[in-house]
Protein backbone atom coordinates (compact mmCIF):
# COMPACT_ATOMS: atom_id res chain seq x y z
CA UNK A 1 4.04 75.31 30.50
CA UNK A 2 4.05 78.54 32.13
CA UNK A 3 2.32 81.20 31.04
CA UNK A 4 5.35 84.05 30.92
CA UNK A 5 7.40 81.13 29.72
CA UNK A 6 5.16 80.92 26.12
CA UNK A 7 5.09 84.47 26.01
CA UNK A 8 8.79 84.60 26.22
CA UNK A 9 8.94 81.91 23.74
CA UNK A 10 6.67 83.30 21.46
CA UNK A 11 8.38 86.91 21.70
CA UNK A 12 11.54 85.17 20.62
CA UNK A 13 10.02 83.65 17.80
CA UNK A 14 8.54 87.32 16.70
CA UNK A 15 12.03 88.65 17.15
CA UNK A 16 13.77 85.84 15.07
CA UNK A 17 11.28 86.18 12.58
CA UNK A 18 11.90 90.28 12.04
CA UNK A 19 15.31 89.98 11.80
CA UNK A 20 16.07 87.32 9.12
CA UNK A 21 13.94 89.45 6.62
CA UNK A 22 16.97 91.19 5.89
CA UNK A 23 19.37 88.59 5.44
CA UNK A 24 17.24 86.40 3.39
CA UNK A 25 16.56 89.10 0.98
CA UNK A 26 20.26 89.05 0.27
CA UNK A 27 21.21 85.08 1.03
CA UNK A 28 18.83 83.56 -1.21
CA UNK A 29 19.32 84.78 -4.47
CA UNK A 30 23.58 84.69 -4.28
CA UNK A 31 23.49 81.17 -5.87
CA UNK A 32 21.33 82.89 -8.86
CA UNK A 33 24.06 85.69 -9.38
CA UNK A 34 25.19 84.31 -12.85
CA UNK A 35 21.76 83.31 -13.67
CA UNK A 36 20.35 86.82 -13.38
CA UNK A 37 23.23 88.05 -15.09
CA UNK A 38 22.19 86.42 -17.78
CA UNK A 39 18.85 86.50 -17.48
CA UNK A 40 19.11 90.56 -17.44
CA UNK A 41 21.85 90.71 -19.68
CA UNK A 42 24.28 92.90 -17.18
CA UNK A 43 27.51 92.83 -16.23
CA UNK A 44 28.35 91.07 -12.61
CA UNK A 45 29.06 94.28 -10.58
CA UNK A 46 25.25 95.65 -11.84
CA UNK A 47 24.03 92.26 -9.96
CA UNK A 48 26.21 93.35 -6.85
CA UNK A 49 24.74 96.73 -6.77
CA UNK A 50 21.28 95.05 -6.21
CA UNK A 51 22.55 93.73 -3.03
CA UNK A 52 24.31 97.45 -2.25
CA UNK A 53 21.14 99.43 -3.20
CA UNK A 54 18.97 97.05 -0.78
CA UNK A 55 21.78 97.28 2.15
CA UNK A 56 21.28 101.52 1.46
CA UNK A 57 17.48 101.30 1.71
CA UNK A 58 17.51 98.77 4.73
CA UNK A 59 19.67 102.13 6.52
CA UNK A 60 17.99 104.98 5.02
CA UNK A 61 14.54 103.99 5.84
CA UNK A 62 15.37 103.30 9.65
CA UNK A 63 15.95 107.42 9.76
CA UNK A 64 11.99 107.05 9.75
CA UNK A 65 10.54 103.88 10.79
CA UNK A 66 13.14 104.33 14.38
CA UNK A 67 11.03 107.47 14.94
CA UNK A 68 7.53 106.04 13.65
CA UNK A 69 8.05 102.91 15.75
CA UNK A 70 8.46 105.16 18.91
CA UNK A 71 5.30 107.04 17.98
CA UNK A 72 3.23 104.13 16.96
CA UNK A 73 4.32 101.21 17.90
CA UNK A 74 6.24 97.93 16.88
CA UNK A 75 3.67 96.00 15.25
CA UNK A 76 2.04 98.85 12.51
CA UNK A 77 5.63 99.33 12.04
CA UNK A 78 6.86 96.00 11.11
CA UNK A 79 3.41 94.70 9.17
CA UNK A 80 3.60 97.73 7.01
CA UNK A 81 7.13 96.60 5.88
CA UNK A 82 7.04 93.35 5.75
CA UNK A 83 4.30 94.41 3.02
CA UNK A 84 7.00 96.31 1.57
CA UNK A 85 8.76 93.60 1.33
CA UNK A 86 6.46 91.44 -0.22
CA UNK A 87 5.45 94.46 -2.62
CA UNK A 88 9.37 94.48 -3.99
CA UNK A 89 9.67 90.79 -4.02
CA UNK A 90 6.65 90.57 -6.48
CA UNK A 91 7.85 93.26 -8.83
CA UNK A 92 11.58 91.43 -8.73
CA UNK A 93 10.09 88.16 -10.07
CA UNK A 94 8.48 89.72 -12.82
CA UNK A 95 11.16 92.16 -14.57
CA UNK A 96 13.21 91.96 -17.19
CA UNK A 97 15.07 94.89 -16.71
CA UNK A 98 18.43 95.92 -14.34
CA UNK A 99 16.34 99.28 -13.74
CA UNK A 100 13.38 97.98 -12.43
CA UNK A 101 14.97 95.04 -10.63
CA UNK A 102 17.26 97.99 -8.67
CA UNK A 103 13.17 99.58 -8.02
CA UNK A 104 12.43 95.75 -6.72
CA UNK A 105 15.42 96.01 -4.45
CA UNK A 106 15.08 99.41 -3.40
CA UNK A 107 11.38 98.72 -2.02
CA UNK A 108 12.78 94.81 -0.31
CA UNK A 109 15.50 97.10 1.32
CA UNK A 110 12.84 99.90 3.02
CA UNK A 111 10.76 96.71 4.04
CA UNK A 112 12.93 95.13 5.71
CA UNK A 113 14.38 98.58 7.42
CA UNK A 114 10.89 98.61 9.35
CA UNK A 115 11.05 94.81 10.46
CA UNK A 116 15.01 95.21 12.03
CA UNK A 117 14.41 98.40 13.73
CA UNK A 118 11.54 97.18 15.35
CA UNK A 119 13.13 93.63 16.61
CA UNK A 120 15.66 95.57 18.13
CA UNK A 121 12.69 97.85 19.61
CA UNK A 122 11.16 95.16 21.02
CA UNK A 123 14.53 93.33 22.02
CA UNK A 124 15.28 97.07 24.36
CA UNK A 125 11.55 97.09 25.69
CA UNK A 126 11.47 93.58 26.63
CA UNK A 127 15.03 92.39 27.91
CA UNK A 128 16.10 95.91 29.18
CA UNK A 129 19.75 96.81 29.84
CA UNK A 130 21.65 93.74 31.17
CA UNK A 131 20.18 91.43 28.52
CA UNK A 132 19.65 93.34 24.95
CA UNK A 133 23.45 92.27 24.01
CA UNK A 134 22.69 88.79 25.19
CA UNK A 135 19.55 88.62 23.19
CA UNK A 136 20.99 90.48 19.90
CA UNK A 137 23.97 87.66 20.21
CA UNK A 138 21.64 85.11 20.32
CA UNK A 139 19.31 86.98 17.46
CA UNK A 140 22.31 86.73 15.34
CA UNK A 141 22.93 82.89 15.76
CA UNK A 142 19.37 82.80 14.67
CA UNK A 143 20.17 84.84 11.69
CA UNK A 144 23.52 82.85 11.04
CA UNK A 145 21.16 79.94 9.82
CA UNK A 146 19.62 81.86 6.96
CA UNK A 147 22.87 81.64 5.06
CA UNK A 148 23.60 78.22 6.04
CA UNK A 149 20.39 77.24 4.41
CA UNK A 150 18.83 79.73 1.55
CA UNK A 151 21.93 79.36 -0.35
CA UNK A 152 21.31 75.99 -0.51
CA UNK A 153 17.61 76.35 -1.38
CA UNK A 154 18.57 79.14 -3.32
CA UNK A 155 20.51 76.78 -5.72
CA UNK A 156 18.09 74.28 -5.88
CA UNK A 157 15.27 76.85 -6.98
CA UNK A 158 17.42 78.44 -9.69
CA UNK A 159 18.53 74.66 -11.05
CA UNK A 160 14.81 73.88 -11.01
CA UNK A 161 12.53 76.88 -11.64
CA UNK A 162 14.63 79.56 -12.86
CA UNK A 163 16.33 82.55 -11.01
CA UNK A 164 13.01 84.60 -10.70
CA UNK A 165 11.64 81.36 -8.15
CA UNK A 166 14.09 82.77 -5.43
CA UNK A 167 11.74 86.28 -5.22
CA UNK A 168 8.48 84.23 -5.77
CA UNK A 169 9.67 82.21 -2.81
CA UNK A 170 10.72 85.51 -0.89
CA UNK A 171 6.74 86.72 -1.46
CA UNK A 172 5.81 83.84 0.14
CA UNK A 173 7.57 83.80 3.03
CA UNK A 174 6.48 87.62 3.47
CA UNK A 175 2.60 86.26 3.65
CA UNK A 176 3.33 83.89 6.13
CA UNK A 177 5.38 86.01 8.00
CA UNK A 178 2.48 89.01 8.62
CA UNK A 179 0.12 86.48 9.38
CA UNK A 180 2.34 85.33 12.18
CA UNK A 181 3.16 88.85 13.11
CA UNK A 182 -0.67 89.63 13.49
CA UNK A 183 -1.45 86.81 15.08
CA UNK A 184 1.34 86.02 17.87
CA UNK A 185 2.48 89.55 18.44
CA UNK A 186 1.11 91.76 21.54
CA UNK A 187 2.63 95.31 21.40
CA UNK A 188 5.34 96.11 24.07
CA UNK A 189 6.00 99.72 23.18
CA UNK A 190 6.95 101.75 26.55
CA UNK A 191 3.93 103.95 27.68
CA UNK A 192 6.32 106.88 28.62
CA UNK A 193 8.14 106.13 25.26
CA UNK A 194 9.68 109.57 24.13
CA UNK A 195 8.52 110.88 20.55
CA UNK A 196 9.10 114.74 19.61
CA UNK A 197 7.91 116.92 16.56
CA UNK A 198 7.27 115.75 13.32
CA UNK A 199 8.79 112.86 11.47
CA UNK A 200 11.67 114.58 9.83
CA UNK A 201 12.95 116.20 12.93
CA UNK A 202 16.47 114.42 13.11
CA UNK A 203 17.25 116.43 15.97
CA UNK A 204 15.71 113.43 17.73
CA UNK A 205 19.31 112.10 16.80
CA UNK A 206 21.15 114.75 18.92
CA UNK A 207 21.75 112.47 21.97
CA UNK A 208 22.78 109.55 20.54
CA UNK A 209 25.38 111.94 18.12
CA UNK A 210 26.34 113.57 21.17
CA UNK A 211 26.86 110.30 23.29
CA UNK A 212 30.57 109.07 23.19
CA UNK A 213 29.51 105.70 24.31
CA UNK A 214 27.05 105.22 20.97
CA UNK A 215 28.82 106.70 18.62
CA UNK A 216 31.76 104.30 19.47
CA UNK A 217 30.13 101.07 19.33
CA UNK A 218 27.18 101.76 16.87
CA UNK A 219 30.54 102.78 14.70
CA UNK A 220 31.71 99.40 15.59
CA UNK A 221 28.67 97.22 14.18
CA UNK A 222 28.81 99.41 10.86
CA UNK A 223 32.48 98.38 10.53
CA UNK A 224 31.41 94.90 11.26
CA UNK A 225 28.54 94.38 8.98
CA UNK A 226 30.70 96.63 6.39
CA UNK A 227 33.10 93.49 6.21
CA UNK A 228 30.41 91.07 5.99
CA UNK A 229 28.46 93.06 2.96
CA UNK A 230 32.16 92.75 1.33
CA UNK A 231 32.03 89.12 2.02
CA UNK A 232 28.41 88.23 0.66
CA UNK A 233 29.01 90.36 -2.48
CA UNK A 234 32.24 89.51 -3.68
CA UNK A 235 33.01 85.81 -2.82
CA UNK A 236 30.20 84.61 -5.55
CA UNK A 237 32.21 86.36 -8.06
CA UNK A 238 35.55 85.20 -6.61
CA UNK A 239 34.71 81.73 -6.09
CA UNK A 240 32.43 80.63 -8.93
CA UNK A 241 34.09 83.12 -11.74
CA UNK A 242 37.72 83.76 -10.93
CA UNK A 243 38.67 80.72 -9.43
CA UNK A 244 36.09 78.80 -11.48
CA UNK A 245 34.87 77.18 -8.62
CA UNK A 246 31.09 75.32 -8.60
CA UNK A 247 28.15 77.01 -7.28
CA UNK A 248 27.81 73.52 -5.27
CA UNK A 249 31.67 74.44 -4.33
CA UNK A 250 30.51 77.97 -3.28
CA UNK A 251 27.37 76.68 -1.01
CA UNK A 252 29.97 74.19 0.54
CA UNK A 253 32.22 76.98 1.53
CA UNK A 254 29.61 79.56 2.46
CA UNK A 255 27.59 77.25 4.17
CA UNK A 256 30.85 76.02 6.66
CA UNK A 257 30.98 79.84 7.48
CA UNK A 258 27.33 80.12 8.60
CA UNK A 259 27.64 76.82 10.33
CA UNK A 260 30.76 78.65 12.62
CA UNK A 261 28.95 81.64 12.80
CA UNK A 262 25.87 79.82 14.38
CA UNK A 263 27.86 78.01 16.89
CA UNK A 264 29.90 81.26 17.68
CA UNK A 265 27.05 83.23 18.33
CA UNK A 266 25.54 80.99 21.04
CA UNK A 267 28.40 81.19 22.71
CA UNK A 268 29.65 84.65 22.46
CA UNK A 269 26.23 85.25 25.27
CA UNK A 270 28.48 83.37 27.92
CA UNK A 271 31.31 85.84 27.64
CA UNK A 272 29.14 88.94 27.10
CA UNK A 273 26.96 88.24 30.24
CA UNK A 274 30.49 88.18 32.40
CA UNK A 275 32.25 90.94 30.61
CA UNK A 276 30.71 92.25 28.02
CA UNK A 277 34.41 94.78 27.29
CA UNK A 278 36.31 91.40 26.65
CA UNK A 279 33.74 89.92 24.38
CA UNK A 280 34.31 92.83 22.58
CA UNK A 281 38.41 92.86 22.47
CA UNK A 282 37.88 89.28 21.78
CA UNK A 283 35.76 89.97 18.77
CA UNK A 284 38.21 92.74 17.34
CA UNK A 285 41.45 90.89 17.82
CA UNK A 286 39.91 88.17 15.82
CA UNK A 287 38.54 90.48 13.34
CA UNK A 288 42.26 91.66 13.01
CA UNK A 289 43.62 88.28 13.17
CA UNK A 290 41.54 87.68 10.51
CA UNK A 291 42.56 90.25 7.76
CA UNK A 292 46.55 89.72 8.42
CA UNK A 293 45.73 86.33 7.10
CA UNK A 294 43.81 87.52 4.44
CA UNK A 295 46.58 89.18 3.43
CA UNK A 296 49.24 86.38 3.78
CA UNK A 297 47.40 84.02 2.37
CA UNK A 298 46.57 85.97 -1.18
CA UNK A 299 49.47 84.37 -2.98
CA UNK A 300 47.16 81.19 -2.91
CA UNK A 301 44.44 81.10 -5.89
CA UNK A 302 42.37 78.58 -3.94
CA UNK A 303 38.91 78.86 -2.11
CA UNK A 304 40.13 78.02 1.46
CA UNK A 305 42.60 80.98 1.03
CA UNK A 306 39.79 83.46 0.91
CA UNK A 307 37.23 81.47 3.21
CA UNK A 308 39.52 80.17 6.11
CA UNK A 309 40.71 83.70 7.25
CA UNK A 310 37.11 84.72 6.62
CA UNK A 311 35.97 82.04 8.81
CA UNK A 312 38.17 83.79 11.98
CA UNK A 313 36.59 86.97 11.13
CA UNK A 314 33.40 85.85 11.28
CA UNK A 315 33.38 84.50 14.91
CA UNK A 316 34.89 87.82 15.53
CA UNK A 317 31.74 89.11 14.56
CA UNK A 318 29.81 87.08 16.83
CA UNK A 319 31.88 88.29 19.42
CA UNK A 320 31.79 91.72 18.59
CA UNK A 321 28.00 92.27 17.59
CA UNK A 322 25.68 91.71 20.61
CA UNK A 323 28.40 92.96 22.60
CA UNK A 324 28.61 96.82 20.82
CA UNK A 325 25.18 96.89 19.84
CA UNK A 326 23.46 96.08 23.50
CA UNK A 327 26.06 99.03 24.69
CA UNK A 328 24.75 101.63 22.43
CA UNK A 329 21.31 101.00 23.05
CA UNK A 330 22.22 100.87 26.84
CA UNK A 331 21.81 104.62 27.70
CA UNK A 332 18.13 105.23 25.37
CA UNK A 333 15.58 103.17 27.47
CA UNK A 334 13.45 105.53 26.90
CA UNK A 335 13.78 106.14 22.86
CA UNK A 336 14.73 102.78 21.47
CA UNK A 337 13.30 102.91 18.46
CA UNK A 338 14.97 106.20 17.14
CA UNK A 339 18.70 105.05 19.10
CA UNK A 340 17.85 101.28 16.94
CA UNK A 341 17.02 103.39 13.87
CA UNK A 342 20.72 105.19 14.21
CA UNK A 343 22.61 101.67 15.04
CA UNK A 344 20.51 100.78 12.05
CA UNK A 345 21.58 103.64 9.38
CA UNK A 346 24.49 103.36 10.31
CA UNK A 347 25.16 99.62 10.34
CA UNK A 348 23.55 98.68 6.78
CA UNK A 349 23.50 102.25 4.77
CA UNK A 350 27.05 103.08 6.63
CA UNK A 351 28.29 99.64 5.45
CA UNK A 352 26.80 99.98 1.98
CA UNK A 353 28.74 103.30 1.46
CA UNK A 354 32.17 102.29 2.88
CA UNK A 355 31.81 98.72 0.38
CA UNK A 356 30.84 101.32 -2.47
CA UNK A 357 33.86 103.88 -1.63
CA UNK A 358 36.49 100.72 -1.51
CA UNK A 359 34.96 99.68 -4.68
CA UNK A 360 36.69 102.32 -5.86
CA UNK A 361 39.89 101.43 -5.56
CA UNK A 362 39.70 98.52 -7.87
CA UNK A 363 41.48 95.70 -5.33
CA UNK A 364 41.04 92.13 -5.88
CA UNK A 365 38.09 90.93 -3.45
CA UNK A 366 40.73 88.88 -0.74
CA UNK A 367 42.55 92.70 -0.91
CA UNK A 368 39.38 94.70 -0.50
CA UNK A 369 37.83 92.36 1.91
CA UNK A 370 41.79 92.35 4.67
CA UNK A 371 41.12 96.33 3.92
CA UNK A 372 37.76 96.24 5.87
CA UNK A 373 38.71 93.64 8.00
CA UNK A 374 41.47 95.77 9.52
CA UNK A 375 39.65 99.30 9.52
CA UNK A 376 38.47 97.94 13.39
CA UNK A 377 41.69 97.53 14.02
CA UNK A 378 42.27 101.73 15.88
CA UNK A 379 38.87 100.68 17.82
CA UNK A 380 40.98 97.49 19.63
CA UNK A 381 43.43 99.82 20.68
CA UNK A 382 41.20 102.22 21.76
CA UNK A 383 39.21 99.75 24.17
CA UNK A 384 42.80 98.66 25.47
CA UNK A 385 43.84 101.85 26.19
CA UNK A 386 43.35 104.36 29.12
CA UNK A 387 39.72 105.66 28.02
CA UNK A 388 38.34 102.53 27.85
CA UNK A 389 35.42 103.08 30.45
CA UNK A 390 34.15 105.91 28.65
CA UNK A 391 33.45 104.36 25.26
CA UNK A 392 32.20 100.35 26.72
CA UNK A 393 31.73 101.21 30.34
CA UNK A 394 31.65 97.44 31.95
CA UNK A 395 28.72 98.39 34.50
């Protein structure tokens, strides 16, 4: 085998392994939901917030790792928070309080900040312009597997050893995962990468705030991923407590969704490669698609009522992702950690907040989730309209 072709192979490996830290720390422990409810002896929506509070850290902490990343490089970056990670897992399997579990969280949630900004780092440094949406797509077929599968070895770790096993298992995988890091990783931070004042100065921000282009697909993915937090957090509860529904039902259902996802994500790549505008309209419309059946289909108290229009949605995403994330980053060559960092903020802690604020207004979860499904709705008619090359230029 070719030398560049191991190193490519072995970069791709690094990347996959960065980015499913985040989705594992949320995937794994869903089958445990009414376990640690128990366990903890709190009411379901405390459980939720645990997912809400890590998607809020996972943001947050990207406002300084981007930055720090750019200054020091990819790898101190993501070994210090996959240690993080590891760090919060610990604590989690040992509490027996909501408090200190939401402590737990918080600390999983700035780990795994550190590990996603710097995949996408590494993803701008290393496949450049033309092929960072390409690479995210494919990234996120990778990532589609994790809730195919730790759901299912979620379940089986809660029937056997207990809810706690799930974060034991999660400190685990955090070991193995810095000792790959360390050992297969060579640094490919830019030499002329750009890094100004101290750590706090957000006016490192001003470009990407200022830049049309960004702010309308980063805006995008946090819409995106603000649909898919919905999903993750309310469909336990829907499934397995309103419509009293098995948590083997659940898996069954949840894991037909990943399987879609995985299959729509390596071939979204195809479309964005040609035209990466209509990989993006195709991605919407579906999204759209998607909640008007949500919303037709609520009369229906059964599982493939919520799951089936999710299921449209979620190749949508696919669609939509690589497409709006590769364009932001398109125009910051130069500062790709701090223009990841802002995608990154904005994508989990900007999700987090808009799932919190429609908490609010007390609707159903097949209600709630058509409501976030449709907010991308103004951004399909905006790409169809007569602006169109200045928010996803197709050059």
């Amino acid at each position: 085998m070719p030398q560049s072709d191991l190193t490519s192979k072995t970069l791709i490996f690094i990347l996959a392994l960065l980015v499913i830290f985040c989705p594992l720390g949320i995937d794994l422990y869903l089958p445990a939901f009414q376990a640690m409810q128990q366990g903890l002896a709190v009411s379901e929506s405390k459980i939720q917030q645990t997912i809400s509070v890590y998607m809020l850290t996972v943001g947050l902490g990207q406002l300084i790792a981007g930055p720090l990343a750019d200054k020091y490089g990819r790898k101190p970056v993501s070994s210090f928070g996959i240690t993080l990670f590891m760090l919060g897992a610990v604590i989690a399997s040992l509490v027996d309080s909501w408090t200190w579990m939401m402590v737990a969280r918080a600390l999983q949630g700035f780990g795994a900040c550190a590990t996603f900004v710097a995949a996408f780092a590494i993803v701008r440094d290393s496949f450049g312009h033309k092929g960072s949406g390409q690479m995210i797509t494919y990234l996120n077929g990778i990532v589609c597997f994790i809730p195919a599968l730790a759901p299912l070895l979620g379940a089986w770790l809660t029937l056997e050893f207990g809810w706690r096993s799930n974060f034991t298992f999660l400190s685990g995988f955090a070991v193995i995962g810095l000792l790959l890091l360390m050992w297969l990783y060579r640094e490919t931070k830019p030499v002329d990468s750009i890094y100004e004042g101290h750590i706090l100065n957000f006016s490192r921000f001003k470009p990407m705030l200022k830049s049309n282009e960004f702010m309308f697909n980063a805006s995008i993915t946090m819409l995106g991923m603000a649909a898919m937090l919905v999903f993750v957090t309310t469909a336990p509860g829907w499934i397995m407590n309103q419509l009293h529904g098995s948590v083997s039902m659940f898996t069954a259902w949840f894991t037909g969704n990943a399987i879609l996802s995985i299959v729509a994500s390596f071939t979204a790549p195809i479309l964005i490669k040609r035209h990466s505008r209509l990989a993006l309209v195709v991605g919407l419309t579906l999204f759209t698609i998607g909640g008007l059946t949500m919303l037709l289909a609520t009369r229906y108290q059964h599982p493939a009522a919520f799951m089936l229009p999710m299921y449209i949605a979620s190749v949508g995403f696919a669609f939509s992702l690589g497409s709006a994330a590769g364009k932001a980053l398109s125009g910051f060559a130069k500062q790709a950690g701090t223009a990841s960092a802002l995608i990154g903020v904005m994508q989990m802690s900007g999700a987090g907040i808009l799932a919190l604020l429609t908490q609010q207004l007390h609707l159903t979860a097949p209600y709630q989730l058509a409501l976030h499904l449709l907010l991308v709705t103004p951004f399909l008619f905006a790409l169809l309209g007569k602006n169109k090359q200045t928010l996803h230029s197709a050059a």
